[in-house]
Structures are given as C-alpha cells and as structure tokens.
N, C-alpha and C. Protein backbone atom coordinates (compact mmCIF):
# COMPACT_ATOMS: atom_id res chain seq x y z
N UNK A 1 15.47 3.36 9.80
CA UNK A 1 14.74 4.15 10.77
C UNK A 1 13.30 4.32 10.29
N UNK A 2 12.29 4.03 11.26
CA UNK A 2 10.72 4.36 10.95
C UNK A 2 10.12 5.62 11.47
N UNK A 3 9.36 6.49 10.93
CA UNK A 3 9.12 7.72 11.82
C UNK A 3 7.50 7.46 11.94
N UNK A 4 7.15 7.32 12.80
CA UNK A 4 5.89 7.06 13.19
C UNK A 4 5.23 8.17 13.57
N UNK A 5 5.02 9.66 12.92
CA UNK A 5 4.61 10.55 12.64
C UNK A 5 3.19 10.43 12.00
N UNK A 6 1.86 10.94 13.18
CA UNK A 6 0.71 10.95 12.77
C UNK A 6 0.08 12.00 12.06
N UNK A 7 0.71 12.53 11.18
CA UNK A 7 0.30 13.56 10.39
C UNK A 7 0.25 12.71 8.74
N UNK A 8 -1.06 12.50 8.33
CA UNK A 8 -0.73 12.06 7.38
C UNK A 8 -0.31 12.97 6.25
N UNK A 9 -0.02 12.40 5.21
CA UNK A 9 0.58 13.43 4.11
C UNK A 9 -0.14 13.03 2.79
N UNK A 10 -1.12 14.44 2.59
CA UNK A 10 -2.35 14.20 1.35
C UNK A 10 -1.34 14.23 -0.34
N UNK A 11 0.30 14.93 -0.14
CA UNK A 11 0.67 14.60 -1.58
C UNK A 11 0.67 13.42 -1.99
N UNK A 12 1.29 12.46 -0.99
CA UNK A 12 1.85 11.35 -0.69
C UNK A 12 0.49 9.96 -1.15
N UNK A 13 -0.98 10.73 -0.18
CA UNK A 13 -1.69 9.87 -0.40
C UNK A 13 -2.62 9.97 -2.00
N UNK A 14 -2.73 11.58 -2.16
CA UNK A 14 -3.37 11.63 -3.77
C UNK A 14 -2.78 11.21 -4.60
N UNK A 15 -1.29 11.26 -4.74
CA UNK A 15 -0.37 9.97 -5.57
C UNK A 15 -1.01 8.54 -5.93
N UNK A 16 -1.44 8.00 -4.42
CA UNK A 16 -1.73 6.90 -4.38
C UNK A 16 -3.18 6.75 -4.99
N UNK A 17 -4.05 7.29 -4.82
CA UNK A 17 -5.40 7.43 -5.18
C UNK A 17 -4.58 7.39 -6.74
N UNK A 18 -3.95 8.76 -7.35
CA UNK A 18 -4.07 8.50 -8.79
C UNK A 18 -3.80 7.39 -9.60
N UNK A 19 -2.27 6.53 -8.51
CA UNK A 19 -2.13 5.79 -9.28
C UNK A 19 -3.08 4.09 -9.36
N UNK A 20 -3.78 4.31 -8.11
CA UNK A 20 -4.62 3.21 -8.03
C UNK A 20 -5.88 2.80 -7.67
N UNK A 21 -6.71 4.31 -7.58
CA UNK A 21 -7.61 3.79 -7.86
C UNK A 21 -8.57 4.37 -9.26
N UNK A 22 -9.77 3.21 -9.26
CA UNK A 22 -10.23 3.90 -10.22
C UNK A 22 -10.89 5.24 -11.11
N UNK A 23 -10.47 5.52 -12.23
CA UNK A 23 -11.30 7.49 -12.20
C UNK A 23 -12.51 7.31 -11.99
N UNK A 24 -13.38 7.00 -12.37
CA UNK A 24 -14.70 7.08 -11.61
C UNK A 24 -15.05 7.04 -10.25
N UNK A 25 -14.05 6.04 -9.22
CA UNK A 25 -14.30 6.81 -7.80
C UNK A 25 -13.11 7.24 -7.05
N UNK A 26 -12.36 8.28 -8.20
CA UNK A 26 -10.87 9.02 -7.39
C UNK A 26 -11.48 10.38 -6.95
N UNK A 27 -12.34 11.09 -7.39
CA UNK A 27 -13.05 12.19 -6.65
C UNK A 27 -13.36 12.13 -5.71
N UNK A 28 -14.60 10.57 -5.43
CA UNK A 28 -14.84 10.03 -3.97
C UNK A 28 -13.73 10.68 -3.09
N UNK A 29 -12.69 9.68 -3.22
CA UNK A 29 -11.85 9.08 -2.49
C UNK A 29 -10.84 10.42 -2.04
N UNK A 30 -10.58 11.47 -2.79
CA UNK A 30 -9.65 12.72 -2.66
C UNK A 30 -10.66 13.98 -1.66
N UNK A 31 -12.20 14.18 -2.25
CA UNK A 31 -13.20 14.74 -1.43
C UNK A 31 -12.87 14.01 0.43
N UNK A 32 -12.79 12.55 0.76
CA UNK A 32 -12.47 12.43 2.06
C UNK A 32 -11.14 12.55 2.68
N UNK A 33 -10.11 12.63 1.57
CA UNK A 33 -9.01 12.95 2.23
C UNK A 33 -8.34 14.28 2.03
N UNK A 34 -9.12 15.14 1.40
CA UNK A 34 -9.30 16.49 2.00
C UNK A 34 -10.09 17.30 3.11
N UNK A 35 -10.96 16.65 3.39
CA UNK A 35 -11.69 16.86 4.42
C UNK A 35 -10.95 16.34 6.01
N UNK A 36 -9.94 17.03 6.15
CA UNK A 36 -9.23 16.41 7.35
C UNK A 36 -10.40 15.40 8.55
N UNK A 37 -11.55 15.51 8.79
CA UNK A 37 -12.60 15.16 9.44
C UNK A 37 -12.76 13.70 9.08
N UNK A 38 -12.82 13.62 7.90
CA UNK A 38 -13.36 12.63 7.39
C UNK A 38 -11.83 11.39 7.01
N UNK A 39 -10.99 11.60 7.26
CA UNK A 39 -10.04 11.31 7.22
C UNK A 39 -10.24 9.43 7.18
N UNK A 40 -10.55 9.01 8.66
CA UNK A 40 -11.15 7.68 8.66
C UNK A 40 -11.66 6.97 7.63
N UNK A 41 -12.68 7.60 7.05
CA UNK A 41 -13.33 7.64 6.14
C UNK A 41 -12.46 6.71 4.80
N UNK A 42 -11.82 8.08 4.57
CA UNK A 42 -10.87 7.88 3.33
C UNK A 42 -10.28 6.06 3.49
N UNK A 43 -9.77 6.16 4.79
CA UNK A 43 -9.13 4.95 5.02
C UNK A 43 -9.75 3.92 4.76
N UNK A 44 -11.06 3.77 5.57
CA UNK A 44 -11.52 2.53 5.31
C UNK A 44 -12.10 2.18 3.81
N UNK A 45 -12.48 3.49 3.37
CA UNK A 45 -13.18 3.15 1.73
C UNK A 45 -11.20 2.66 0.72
N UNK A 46 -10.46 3.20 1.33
CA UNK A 46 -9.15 3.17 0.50
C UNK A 46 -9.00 1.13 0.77
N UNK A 47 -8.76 0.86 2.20
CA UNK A 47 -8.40 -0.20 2.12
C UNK A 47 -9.60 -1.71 2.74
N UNK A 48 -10.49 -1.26 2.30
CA UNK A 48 -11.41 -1.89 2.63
C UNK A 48 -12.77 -2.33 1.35
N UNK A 49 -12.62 -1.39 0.20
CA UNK A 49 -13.56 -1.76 -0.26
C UNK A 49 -12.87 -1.73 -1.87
N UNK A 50 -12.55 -3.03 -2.48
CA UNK A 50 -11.93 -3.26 -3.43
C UNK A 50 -12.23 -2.67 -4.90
N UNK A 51 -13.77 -2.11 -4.95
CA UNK A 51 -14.33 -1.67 -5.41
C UNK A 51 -13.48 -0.05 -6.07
N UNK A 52 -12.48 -0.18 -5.46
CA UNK A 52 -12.13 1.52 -5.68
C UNK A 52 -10.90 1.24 -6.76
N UNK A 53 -10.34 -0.35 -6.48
CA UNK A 53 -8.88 -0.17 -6.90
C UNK A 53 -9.11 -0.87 -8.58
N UNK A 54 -8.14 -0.24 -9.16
CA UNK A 54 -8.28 -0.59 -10.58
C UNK A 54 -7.54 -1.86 -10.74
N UNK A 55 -8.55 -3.11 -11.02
CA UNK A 55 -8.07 -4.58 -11.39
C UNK A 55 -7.04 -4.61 -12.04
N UNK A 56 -6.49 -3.52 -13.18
CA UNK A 56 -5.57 -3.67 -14.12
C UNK A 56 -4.16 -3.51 -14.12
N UNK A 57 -4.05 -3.03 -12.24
CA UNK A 57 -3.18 -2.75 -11.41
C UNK A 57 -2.68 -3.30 -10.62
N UNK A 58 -3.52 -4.54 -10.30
CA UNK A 58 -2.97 -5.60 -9.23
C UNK A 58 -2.66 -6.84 -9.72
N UNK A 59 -1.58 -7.35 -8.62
CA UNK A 59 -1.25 -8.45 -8.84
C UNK A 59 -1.46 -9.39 -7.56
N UNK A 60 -2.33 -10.40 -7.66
CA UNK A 60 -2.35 -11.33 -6.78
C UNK A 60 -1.29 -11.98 -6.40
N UNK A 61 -0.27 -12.29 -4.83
CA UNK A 61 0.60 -13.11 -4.85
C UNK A 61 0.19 -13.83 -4.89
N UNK A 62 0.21 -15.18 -5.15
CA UNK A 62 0.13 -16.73 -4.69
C UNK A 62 0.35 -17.00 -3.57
N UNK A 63 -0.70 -17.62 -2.75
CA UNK A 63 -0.29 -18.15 -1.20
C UNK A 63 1.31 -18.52 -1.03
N UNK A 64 1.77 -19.48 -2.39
CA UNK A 64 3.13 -19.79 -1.70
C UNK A 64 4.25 -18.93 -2.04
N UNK A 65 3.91 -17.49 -2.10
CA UNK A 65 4.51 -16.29 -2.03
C UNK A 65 4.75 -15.58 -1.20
N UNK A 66 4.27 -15.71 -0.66
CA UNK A 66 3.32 -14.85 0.81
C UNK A 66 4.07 -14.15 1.96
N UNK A 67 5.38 -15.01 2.20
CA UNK A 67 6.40 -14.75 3.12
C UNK A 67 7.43 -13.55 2.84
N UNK A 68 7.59 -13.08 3.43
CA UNK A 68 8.49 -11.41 3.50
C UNK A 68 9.26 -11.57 2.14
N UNK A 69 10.18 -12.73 2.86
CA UNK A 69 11.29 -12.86 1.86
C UNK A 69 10.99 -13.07 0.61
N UNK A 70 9.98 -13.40 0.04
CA UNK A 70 9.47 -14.49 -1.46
C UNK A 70 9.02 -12.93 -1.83
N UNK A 71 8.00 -11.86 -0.84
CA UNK A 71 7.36 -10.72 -1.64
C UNK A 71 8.59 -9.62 -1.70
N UNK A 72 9.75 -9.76 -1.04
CA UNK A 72 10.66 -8.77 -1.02
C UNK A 72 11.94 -9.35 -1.99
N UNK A 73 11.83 -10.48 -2.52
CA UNK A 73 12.63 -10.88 -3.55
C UNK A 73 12.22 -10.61 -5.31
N UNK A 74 10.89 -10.62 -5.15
CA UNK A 74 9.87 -9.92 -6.24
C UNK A 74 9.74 -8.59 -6.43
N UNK A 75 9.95 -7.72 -5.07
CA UNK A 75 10.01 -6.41 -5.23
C UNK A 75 11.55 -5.80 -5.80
N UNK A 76 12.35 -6.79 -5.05
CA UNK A 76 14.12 -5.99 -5.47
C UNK A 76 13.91 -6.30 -6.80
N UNK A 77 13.61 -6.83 -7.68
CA UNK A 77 13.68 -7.37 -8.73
C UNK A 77 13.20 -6.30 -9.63
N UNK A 78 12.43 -6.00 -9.43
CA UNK A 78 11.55 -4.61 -9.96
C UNK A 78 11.78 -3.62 -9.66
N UNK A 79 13.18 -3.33 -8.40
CA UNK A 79 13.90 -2.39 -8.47
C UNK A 79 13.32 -1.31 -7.35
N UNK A 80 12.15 -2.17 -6.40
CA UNK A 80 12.13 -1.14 -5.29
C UNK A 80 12.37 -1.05 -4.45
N UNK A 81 13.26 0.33 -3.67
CA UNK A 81 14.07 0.48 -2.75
C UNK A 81 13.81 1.98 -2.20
N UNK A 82 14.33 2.06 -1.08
CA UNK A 82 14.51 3.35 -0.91
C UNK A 82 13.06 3.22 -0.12
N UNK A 83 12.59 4.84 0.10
CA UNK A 83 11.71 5.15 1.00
C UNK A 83 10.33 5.32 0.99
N UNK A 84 9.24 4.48 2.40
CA UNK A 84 8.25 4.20 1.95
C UNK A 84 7.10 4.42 2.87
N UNK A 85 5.95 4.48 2.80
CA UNK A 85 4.92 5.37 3.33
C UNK A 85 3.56 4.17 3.57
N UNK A 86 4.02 4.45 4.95
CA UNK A 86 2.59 3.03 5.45
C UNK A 86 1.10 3.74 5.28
N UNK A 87 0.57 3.17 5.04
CA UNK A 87 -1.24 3.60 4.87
C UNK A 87 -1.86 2.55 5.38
N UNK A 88 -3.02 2.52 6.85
CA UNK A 88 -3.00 2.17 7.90
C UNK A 88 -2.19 1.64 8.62
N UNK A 89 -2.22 0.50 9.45
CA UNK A 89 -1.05 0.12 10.19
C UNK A 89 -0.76 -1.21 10.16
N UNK A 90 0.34 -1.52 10.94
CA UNK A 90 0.53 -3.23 10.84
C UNK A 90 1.37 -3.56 12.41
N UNK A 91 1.32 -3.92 13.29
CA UNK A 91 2.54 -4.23 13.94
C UNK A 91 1.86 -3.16 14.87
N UNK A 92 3.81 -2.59 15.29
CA UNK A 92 3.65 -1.28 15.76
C UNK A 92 3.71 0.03 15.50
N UNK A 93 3.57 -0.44 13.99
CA UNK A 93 3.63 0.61 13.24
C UNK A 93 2.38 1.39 13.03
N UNK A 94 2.33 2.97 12.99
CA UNK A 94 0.86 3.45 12.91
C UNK A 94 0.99 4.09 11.29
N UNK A 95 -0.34 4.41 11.16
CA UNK A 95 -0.97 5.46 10.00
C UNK A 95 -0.05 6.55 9.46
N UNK A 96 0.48 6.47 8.68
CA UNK A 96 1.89 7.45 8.59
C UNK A 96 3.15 7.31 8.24
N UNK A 97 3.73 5.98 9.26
CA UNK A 97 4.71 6.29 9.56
C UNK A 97 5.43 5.94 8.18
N UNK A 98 6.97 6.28 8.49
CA UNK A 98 7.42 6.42 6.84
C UNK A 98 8.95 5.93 7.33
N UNK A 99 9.80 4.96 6.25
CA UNK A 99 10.93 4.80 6.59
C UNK A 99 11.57 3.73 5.48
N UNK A 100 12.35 3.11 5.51
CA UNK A 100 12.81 2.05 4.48
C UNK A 100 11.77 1.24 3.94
N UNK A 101 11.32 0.99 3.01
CA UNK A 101 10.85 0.03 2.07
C UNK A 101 10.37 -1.37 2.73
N UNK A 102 11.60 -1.97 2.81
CA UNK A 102 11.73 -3.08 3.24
C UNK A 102 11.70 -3.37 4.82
N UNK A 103 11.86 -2.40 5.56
CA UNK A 103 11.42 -2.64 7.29
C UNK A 103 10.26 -2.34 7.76
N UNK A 104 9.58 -1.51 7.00
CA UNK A 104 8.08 -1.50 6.59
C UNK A 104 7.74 -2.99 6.25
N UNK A 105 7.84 -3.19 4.89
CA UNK A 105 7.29 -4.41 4.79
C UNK A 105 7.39 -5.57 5.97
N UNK A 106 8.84 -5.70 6.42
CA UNK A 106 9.08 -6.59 7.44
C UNK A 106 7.66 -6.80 8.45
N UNK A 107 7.10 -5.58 8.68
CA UNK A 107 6.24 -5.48 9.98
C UNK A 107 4.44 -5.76 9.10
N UNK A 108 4.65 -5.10 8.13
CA UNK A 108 3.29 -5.86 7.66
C UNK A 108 2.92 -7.07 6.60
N UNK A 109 4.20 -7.59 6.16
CA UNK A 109 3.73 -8.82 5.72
C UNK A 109 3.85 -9.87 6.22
N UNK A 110 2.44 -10.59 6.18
CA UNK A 110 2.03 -11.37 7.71
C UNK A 110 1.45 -11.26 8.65
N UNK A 111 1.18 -10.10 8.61
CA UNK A 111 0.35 -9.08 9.55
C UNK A 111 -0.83 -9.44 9.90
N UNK A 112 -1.34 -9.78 9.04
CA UNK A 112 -3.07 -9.55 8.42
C UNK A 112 -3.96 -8.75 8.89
N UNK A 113 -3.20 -7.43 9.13
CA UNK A 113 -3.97 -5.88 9.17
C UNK A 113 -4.42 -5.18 7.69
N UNK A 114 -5.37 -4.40 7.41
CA UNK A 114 -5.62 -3.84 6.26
C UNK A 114 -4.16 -2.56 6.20
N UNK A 115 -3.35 -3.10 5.21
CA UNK A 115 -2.32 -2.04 5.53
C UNK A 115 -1.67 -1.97 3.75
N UNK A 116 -1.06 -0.69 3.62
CA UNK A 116 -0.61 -0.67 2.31
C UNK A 116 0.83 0.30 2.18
N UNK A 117 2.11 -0.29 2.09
CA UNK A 117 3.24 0.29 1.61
C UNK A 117 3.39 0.45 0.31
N UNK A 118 3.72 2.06 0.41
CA UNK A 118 3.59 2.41 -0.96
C UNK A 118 5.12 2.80 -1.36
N UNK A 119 6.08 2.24 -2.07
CA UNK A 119 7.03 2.88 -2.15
C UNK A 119 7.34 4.09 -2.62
N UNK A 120 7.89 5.16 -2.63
CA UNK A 120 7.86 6.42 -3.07
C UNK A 120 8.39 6.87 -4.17
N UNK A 121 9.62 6.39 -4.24
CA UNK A 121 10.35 6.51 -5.82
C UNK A 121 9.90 5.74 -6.57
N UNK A 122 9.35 3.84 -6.67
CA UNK A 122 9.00 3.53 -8.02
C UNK A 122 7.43 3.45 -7.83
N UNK A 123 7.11 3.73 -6.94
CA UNK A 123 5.21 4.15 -6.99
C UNK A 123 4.76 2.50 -7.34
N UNK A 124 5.32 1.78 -6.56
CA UNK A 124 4.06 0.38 -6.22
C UNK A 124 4.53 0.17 -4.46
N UNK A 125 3.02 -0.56 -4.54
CA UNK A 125 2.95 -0.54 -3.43
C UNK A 125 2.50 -2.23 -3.11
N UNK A 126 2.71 -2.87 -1.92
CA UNK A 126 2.57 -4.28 -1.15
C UNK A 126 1.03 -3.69 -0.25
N UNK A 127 0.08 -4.38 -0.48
CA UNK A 127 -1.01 -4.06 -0.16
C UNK A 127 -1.62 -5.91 0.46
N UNK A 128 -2.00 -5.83 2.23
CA UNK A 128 -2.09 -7.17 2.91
C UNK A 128 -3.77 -6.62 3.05
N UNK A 129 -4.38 -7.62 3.50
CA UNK A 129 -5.64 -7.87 3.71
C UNK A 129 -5.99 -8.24 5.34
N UNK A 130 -6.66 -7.80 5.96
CA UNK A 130 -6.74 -8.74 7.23
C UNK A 130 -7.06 -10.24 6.98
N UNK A 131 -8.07 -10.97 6.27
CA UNK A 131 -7.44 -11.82 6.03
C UNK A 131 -6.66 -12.87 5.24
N UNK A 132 -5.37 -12.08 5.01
CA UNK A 132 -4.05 -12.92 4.57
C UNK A 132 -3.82 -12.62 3.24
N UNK A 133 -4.52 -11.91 2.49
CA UNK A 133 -4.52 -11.82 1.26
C UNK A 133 -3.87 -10.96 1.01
N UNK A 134 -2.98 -11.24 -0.32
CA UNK A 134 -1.76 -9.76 -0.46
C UNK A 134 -2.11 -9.78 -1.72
N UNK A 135 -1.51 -8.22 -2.38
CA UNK A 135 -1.31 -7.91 -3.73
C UNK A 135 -0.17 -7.47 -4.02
N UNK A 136 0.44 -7.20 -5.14
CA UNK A 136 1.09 -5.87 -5.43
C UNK A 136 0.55 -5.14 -6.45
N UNK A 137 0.62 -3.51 -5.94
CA UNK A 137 0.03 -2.59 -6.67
C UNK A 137 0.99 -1.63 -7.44
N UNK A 138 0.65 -1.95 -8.90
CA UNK A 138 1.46 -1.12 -9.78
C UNK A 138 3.04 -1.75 -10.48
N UNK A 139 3.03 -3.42 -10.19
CA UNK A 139 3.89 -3.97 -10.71
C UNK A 139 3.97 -4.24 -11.92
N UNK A 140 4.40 -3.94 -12.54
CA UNK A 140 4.79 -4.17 -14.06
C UNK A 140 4.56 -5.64 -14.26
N UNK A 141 4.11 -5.98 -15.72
CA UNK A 141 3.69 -7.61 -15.18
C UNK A 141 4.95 -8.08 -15.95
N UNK A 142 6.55 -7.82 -16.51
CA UNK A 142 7.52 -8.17 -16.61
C UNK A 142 8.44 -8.99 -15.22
N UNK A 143 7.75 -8.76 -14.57
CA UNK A 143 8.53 -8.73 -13.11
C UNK A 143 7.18 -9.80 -12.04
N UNK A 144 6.61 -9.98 -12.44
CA UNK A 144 5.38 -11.23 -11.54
C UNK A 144 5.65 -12.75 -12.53
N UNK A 145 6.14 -13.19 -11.56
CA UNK A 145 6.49 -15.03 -11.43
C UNK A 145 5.59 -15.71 -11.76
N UNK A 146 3.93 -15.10 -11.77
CA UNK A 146 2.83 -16.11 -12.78
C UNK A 146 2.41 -15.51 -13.47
C-alpha cells in the first residue's frame, strides 16, 4: 500500500539531510525545510544540486544496473526492506508519499524524475536523476558489485 499523503515529514527528511548531505551545507538545507514556505526550495537544492551530497556516500550504479530488478537485487542484499519515504515524485506517485520499499522503487526506477527513496529502517536510499542517472545513498561498499 502507498499513501500519497502531502504533508511532508521534516523528522523523516532531517534524517536524510544528516545522513547525506554535506556538514557544511546541512544548515542550508534544514533552514529551507523548516521554513514551511520555502519548502520547494529545500527540494530542488536537495535533489538537484549535487553539490550538497557527500561523495563518500554514493554509489554510482552502472548503466547495466539500472533496471528495477538488478537495483532491487543489490538492495535485498544489503538487507533493505520494509518501509519507505519518496522525496519528490516519480510516476504517480507525489512528494510524500510513503509505503513498501520496493513498490516505491517499482514506480521510480526508470522514471527519470529527480526522485529519492529513502528507506526508513536501514537509512539508504535509491536516488534517479531526470536524466537516467541513479545512485545509491548510504550503501555500505561490502554490498556494491564494482
């Protein structure tokens, strides 16, 4: 089940700020998503300007990774499951919505919307690019195939 509930949720998202982006611009980034106003804001500097996220945290897939199944066979592996929190959108899915892990992913990988599932219990997240470019954020590098 997906709940496509437009209330975003600032525990949910300062999590994400702590765990990924960098301290020098996590003040930025928490100043706009406290500012309910500025909200937009937050978004586009969150998934738009790479500049924020800490290199030491991502993992590039490989193009011939790319497909649901190849990034969701990499994720079970690393043990994430359970429930997960979209940050912008993909599909028909909006800003918010929150529900399984993996039916989330279903709708944004491939997408090529700026969109980022963050899982909630092991705190990484599948992060797509509009165009086509994926990461994973916060994978242990025991568990990445290159």
């Amino acid at each position: 089940m997906i709940d496509g509930d437009r209330n975003y949720e600032q525990p949910i998202l300062a999590r994400i700020i702590e765990l990924f982006v960098l301290p020098a611009r996590r003040q930025r980034l928490m100043g706009f998503l406290h500012a309910q106003k500025r909200y937009s804001q937050f978004l586009d500097e969150l998934l738009h300007d790479a500049r924020h996220i800490d290199s030491r945290i991502l993992y590039e897939i490989p193009s011939d990774h790319r497909e649901v199944d190849k990034v969701a066979e990499i994720l079970r592996k690393a043990g994430v499951q359970g429930e997960a929190y979209l940050v912008g959108h993909c599909g028909p899915l909006e800003d918010g919505a929150r529900g399984d892990f993996y039916e989330l992913l279903k709708h944004c990988c491939g997408s090529m919307t700026d969109s980022l599932v963050f899982s909630i219990s092991s705190e990484i997240a599948y992060y797509e690019g509009h165009e086509g470019f994926g990461y994973l954020y916060g994978l242990p590098r025991k568990f990445r195939p290159c």
